[in-house]
C-alpha atoms as a PDB file:
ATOM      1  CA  UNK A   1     -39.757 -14.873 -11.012  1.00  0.00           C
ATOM      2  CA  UNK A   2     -36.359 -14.331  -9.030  1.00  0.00           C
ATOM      3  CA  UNK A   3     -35.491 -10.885  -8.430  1.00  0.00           C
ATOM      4  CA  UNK A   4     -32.257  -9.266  -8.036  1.00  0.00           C
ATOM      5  CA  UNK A   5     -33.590  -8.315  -4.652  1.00  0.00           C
ATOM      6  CA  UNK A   6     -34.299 -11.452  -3.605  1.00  0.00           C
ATOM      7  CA  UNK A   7     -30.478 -12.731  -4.901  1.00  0.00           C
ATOM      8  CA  UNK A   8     -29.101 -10.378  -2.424  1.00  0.00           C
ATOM      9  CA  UNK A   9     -28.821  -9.025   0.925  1.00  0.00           C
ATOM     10  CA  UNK A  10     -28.496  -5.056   1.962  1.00  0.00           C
ATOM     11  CA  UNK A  11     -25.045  -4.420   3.969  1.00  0.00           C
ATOM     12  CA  UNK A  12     -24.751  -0.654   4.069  1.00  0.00           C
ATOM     13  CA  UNK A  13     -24.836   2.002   2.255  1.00  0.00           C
ATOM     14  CA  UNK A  14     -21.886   3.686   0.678  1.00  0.00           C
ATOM     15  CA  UNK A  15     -20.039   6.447   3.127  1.00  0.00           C
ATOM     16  CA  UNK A  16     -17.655   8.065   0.475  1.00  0.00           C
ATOM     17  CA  UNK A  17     -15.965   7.660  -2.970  1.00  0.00           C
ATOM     18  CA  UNK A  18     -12.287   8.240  -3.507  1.00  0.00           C
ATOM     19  CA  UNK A  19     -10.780   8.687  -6.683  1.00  0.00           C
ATOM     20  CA  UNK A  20      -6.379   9.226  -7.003  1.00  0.00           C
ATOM     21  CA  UNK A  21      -5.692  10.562 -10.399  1.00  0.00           C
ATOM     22  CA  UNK A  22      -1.647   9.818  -9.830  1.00  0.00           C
ATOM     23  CA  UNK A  23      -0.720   6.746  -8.040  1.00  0.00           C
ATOM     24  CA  UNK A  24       0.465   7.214  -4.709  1.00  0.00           C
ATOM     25  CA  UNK A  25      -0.263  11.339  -4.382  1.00  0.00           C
ATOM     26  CA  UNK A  26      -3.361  12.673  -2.696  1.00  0.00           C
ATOM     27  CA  UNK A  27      -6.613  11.693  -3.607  1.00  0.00           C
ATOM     28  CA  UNK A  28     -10.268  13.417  -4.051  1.00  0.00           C
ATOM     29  CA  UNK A  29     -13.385  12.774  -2.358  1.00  0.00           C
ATOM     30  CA  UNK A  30     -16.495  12.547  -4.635  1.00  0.00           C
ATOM     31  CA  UNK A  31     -19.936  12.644  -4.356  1.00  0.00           C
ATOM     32  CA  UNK A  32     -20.110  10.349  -7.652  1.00  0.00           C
ATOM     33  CA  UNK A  33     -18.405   8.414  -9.899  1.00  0.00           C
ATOM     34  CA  UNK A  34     -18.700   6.628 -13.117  1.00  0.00           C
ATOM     35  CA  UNK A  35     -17.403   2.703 -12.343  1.00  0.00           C
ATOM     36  CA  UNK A  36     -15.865   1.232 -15.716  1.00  0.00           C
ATOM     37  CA  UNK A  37     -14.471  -1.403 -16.455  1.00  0.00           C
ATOM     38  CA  UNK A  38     -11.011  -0.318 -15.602  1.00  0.00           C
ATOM     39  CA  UNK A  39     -12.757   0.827 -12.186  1.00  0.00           C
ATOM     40  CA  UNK A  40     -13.494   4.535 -11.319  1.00  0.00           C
ATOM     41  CA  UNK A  41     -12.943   6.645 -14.116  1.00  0.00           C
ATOM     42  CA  UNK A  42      -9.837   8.760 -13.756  1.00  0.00           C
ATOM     43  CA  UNK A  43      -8.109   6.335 -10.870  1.00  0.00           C
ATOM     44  CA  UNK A  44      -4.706   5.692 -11.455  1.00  0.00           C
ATOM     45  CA  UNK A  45      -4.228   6.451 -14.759  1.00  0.00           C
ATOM     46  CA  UNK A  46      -0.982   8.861 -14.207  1.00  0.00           C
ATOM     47  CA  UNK A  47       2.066   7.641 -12.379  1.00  0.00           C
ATOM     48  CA  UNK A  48       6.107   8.969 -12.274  1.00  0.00           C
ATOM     49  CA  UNK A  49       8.044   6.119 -13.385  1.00  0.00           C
ATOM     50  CA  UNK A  50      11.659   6.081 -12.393  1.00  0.00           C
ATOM     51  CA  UNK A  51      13.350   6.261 -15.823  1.00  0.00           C
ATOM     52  CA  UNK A  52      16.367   4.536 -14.707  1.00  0.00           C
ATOM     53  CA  UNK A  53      14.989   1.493 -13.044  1.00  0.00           C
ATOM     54  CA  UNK A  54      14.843  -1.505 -15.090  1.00  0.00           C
ATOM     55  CA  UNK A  55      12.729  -3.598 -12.648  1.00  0.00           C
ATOM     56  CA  UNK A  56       9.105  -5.216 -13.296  1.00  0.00           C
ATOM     57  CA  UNK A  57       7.663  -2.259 -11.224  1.00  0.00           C
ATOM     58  CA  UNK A  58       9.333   1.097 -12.229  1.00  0.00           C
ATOM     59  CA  UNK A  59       6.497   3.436 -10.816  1.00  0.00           C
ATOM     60  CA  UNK A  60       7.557   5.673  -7.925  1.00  0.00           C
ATOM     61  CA  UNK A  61       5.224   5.592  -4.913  1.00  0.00           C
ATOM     62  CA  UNK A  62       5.126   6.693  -1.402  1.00  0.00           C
ATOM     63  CA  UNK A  63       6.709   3.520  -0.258  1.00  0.00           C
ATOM     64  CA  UNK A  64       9.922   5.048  -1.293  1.00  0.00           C
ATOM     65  CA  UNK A  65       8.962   8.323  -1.428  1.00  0.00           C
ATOM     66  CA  UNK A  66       6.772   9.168   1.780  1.00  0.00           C
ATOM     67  CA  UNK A  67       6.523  13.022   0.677  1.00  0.00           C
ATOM     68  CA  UNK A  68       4.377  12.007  -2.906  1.00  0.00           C
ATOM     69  CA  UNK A  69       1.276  11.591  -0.559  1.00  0.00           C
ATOM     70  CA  UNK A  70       1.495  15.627   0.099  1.00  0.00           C
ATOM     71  CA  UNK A  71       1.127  16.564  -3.608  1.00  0.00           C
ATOM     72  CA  UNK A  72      -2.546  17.325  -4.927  1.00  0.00           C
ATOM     73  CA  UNK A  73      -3.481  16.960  -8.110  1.00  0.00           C
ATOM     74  CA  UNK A  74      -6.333  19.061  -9.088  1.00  0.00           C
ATOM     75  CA  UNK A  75      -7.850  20.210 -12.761  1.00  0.00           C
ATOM     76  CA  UNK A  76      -8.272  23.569 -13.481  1.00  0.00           C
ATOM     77  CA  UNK A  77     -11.488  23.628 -15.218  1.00  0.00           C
ATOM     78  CA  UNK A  78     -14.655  21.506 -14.831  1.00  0.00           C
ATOM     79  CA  UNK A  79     -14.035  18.947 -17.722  1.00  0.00           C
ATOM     80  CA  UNK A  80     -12.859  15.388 -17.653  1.00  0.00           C
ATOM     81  CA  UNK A  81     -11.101  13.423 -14.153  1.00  0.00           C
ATOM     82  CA  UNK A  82      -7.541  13.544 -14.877  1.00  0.00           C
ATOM     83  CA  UNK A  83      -5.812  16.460 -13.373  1.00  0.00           C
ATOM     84  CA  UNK A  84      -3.975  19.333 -15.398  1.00  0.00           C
ATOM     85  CA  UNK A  85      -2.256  20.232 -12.369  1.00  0.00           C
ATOM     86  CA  UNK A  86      -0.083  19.263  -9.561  1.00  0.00           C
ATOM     87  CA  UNK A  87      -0.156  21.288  -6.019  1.00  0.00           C
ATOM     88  CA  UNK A  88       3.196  20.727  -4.121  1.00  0.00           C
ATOM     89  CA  UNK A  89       3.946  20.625  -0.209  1.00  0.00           C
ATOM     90  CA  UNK A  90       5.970  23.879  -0.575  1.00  0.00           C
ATOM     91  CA  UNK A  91       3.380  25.824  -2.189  1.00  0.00           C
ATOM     92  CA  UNK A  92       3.929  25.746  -5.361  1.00  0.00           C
ATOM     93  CA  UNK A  93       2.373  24.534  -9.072  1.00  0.00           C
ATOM     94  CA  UNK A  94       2.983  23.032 -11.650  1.00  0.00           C
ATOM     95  CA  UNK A  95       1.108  21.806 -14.842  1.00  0.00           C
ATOM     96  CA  UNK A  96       1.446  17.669 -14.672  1.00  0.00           C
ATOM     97  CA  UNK A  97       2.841  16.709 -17.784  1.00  0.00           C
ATOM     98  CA  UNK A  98       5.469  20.101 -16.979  1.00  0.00           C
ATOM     99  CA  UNK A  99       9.414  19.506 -16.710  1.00  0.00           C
ATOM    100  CA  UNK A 100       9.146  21.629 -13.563  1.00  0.00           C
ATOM    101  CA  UNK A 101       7.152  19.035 -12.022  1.00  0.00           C
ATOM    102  CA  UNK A 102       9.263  16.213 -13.012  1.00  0.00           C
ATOM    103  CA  UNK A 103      12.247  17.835 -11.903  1.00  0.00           C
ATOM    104  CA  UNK A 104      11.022  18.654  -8.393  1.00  0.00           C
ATOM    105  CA  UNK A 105       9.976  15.371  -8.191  1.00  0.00           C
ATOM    106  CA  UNK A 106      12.779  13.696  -9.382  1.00  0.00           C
ATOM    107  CA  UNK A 107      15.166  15.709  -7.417  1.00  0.00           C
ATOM    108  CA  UNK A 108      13.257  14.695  -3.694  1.00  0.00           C
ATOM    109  CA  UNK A 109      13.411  10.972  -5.057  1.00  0.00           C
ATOM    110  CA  UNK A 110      16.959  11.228  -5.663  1.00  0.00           C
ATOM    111  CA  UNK A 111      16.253   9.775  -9.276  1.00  0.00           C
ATOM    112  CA  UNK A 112      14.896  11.331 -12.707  1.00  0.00           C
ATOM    113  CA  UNK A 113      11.469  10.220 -13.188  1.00  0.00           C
ATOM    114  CA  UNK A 114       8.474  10.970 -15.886  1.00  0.00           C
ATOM    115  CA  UNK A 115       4.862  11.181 -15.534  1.00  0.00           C
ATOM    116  CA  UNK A 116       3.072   8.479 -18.162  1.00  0.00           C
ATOM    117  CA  UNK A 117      -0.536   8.431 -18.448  1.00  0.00           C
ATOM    118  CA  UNK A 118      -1.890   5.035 -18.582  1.00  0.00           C
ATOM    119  CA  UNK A 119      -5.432   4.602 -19.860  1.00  0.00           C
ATOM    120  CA  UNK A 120      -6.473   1.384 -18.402  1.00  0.00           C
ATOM    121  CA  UNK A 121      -4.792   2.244 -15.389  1.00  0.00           C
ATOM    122  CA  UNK A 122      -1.967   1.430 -12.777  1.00  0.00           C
ATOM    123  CA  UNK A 123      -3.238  -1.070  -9.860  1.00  0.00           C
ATOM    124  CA  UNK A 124      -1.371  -3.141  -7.835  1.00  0.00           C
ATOM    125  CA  UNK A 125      -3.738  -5.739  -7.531  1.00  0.00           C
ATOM    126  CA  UNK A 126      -7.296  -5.458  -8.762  1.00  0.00           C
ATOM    127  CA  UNK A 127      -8.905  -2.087 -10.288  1.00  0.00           C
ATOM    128  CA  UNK A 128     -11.612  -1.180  -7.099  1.00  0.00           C
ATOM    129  CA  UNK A 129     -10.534  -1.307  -3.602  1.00  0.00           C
ATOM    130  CA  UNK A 130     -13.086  -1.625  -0.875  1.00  0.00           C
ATOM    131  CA  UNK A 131     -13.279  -1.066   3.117  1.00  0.00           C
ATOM    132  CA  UNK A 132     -15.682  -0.623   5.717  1.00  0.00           C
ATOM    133  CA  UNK A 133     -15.510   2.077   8.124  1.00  0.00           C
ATOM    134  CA  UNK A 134     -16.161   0.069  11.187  1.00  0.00           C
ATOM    135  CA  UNK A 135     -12.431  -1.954  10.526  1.00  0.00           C
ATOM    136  CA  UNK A 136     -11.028   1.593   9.900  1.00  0.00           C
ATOM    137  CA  UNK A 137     -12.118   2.302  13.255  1.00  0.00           C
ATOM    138  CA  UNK A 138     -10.884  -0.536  14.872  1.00  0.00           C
ATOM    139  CA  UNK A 139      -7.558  -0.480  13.327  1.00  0.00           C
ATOM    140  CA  UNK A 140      -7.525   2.958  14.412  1.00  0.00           C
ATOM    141  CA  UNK A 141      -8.511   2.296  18.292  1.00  0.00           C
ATOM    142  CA  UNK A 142      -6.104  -0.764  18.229  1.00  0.00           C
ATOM    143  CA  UNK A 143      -3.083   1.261  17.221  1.00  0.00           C
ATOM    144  CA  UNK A 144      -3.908   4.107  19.203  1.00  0.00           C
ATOM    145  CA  UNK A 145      -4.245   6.541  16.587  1.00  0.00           C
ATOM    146  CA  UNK A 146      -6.845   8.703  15.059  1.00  0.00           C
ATOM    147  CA  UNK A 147      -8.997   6.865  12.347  1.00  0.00           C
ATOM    148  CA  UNK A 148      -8.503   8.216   8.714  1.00  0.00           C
ATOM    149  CA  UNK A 149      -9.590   6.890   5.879  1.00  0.00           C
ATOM    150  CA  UNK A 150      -7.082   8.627   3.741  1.00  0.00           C
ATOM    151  CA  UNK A 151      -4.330   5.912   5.267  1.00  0.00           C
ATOM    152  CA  UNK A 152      -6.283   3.258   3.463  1.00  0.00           C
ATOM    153  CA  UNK A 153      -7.036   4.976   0.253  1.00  0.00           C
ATOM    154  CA  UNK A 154      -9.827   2.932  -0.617  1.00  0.00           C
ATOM    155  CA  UNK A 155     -11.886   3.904  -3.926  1.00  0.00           C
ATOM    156  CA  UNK A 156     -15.196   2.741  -1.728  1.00  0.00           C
ATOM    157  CA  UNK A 157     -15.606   3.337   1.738  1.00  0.00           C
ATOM    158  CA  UNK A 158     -18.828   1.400   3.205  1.00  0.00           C
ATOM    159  CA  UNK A 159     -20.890   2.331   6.510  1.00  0.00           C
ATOM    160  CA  UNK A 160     -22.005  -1.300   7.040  1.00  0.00           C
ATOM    161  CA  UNK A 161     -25.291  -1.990   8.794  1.00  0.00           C
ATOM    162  CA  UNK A 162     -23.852  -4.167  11.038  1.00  0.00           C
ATOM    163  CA  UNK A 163     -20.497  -1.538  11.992  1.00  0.00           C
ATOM    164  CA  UNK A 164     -18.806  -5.171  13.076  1.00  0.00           C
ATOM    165  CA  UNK A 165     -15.219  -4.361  11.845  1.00  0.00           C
ATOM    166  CA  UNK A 166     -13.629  -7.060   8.746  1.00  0.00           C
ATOM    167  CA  UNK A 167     -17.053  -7.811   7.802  1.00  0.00           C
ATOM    168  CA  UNK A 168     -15.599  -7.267   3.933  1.00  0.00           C
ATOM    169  CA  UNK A 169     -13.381 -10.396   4.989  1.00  0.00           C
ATOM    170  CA  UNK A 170     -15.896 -12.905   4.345  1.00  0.00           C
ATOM    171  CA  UNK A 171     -17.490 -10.744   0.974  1.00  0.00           C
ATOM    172  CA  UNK A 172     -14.277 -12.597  -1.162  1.00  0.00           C
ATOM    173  CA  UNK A 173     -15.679 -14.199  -4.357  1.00  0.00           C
ATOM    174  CA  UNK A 174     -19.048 -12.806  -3.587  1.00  0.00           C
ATOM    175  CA  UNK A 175     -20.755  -9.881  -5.675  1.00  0.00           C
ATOM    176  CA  UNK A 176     -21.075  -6.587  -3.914  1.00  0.00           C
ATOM    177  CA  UNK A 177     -23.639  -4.085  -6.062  1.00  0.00           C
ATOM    178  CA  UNK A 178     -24.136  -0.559  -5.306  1.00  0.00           C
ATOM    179  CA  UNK A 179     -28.132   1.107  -5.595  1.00  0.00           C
ATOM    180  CA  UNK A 180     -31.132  -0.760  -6.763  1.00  0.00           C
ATOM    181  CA  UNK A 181     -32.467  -2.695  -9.529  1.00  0.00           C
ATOM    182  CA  UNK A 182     -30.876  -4.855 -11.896  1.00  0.00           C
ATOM    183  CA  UNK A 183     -28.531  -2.243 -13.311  1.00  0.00           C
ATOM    184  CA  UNK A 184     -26.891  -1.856 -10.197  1.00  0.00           C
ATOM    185  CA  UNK A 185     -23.323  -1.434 -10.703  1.00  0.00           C
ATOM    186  CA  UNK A 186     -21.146  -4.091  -8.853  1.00  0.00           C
ATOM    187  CA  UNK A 187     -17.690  -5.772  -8.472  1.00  0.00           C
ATOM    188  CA  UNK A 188     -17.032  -9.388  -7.632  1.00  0.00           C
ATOM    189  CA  UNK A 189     -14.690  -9.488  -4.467  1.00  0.00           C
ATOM    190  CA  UNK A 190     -11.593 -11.125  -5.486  1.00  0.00           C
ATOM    191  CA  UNK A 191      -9.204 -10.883  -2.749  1.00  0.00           C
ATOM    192  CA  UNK A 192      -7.923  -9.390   0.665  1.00  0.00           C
ATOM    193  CA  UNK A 193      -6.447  -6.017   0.972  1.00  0.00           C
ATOM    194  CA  UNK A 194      -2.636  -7.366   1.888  1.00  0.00           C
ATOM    195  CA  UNK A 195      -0.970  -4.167   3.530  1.00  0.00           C
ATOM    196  CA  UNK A 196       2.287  -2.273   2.884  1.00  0.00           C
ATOM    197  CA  UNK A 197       4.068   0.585   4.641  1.00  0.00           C
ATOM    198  CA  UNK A 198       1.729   3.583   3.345  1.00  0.00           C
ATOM    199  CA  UNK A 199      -0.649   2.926   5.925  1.00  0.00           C
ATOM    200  CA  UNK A 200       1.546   3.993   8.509  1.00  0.00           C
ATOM    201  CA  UNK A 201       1.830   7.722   6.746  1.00  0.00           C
ATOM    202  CA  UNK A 202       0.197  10.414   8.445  1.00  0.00           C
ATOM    203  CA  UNK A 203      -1.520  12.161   5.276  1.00  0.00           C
ATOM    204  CA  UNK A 204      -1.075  15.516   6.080  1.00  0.00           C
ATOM    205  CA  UNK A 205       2.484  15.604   7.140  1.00  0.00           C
ATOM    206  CA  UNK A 206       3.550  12.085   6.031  1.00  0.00           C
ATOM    207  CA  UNK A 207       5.265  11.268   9.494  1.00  0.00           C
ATOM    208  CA  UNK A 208       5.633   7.444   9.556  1.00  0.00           C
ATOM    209  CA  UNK A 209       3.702   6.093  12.607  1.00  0.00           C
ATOM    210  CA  UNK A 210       4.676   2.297  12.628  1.00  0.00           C
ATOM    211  CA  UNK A 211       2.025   1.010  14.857  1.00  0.00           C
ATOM    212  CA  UNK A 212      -0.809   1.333  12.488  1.00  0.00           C
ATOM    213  CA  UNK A 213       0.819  -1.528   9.915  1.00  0.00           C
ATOM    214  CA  UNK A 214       2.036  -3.584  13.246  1.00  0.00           C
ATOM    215  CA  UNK A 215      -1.056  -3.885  14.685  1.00  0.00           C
ATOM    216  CA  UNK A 216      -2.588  -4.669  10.984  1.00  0.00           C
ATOM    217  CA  UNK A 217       0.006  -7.536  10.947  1.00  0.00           C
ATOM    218  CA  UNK A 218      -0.880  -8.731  14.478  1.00  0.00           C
ATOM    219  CA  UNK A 219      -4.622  -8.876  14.463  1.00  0.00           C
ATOM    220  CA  UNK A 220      -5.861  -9.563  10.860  1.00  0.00           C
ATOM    221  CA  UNK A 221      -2.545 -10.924   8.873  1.00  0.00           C
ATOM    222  CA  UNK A 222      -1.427  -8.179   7.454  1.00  0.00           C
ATOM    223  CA  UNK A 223      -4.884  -7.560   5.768  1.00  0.00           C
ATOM    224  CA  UNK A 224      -7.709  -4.819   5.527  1.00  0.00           C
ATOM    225  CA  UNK A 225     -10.288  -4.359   3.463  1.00  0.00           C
ATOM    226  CA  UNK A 226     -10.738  -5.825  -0.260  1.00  0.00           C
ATOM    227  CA  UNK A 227     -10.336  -5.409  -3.721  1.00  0.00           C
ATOM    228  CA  UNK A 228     -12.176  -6.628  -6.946  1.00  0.00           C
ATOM    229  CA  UNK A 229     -13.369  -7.172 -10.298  1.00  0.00           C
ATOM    230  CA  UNK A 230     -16.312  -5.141 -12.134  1.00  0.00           C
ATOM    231  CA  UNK A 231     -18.649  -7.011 -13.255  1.00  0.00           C
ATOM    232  CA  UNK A 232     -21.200  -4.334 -14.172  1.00  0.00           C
ATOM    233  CA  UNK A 233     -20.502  -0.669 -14.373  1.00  0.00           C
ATOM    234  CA  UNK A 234     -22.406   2.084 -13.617  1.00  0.00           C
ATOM    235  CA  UNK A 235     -22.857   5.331 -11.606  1.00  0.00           C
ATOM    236  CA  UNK A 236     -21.431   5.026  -8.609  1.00  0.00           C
ATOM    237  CA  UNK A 237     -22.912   7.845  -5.708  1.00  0.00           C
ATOM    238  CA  UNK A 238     -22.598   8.562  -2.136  1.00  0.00           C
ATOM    239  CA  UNK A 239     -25.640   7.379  -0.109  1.00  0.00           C
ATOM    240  CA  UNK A 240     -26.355   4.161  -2.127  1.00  0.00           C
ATOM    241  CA  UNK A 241     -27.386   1.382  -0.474  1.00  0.00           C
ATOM    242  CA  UNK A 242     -25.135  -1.396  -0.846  1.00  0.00           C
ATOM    243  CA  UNK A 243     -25.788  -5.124  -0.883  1.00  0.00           C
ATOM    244  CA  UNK A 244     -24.450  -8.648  -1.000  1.00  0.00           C
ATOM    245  CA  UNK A 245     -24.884 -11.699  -3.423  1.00  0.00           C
ATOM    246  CA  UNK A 246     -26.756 -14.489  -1.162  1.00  0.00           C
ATOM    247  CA  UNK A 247     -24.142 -17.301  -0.316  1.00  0.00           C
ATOM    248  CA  UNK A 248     -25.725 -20.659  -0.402  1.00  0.00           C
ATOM    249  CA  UNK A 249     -26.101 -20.678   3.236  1.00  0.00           C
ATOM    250  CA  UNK A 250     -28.500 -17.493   3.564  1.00  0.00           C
END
């Protein structure tokens, strides 16, 4: 009989879990997380859209305003992932679905905005993003800057076995399950990580520092890490080993 272990290969084991309960502010670290089929519970599903903007992507996000990845949402009590409140750069706090917050918001974006809560969730491209810490590392060492993961804001961040940096390159349209046995939870890799502009904010102070997305752009095409598909939920928990569907040629 053919086992799952013998259908795969062990990569690494998984480093840290990030969840970001509004798109584009700061996210939490977790020791676990339940991956559904909309990816990690609570990810994404709150976002300020711009109420005036009648484009095909109306959400604010740090790419036009830099300051959004200084606010922290955090929940009050110990029920449920989505946050009840919002923690601003000046201090202050605000309940999330609040006018206060909206306004303060709004008022730094130069635009009136609301917070929607979307239950499926709001993803740019697929609903699990994925990188390894050795290309964090190298990206950081390249650009002459201190490596942080928090640039990337990657739902899974991998310790690889192998620590040779874009190793996730060549994981695209492979499967990628997380602990043993064959109720692993696991994603299919669909596609690249193509960067934007929020990798160059610092996230404590977000102070642009250019050289992180240039040298992105100049070594790998503009891309690092991955995102994909699930293809099996599960419980998701720091520590797990991590492996890799067998390509034809292993």
């Amino acid at each position: 009989m053919v086992t799952v272990a013998d259908m795969s290969v062990r990569i690494g084991t998984v480093a840290a879990l990030f969840r970001y309960p509004v798109k584009s502010m700061r996210g939490l670290s977790l020791d676990g997380a339940d991956l559904g089929w909309h990816g990690l519970a609570g990810d994404r599903r709150l976002a300020f859209r711009r109420t005036g903007d009648q484009s095909g992507f109306p959400w604010l996000t740090a790419s036009k305003l830099p300051e959004l990845i200084r606010f922290a949402p955090r929940r009050l009590d110990a029920d449920g992932e989505l946050p009840t409140h919002v923690h601003t750069p000046d201090g202050a706090e605000f309940a999330v679905f609040s006018p206060e917050l909206a306004a303060e918001v709004g008022r730094r974006a130069g635009t009136p905005v609301e917070m929607l809560h979307v239950r499926q969730g709001i993803f740019d491209d697929a609903p699990v993003s994925i990188i390894s810490a050795a290309t964090i590392e190298e990206i950081g060492t390249l650009a002459s800057q201190p490596p942080d993961v928090r640039r990337f804001r990657p739902n899974i961040l991998i310790a690889t076995d192998s620590a040779v940096p874009f190793e996730e390159d060549q994981w695209t349209g492979r499967r990628v399950s997380f602990g043993e046995g064959s109720a692993a939870p696991s994603i299919t890799v669909t596609m690249h990580d193509v960067r934007c502009s929020m990798v160059n904010l610092e996230p404590d102070s977000a102070r642009a520092t250019p050289e992180v997305l240039r040298t992105i752009v100049r070594i790998r095409d503009n891309k690092a890490g991955v995102y994909g598909t699930v293809t099996r939920v599960g419980r998701l928990e720091v520590g797990q080993p991590v492996f890799l569907e067998r390509s034809g040629n292993l």
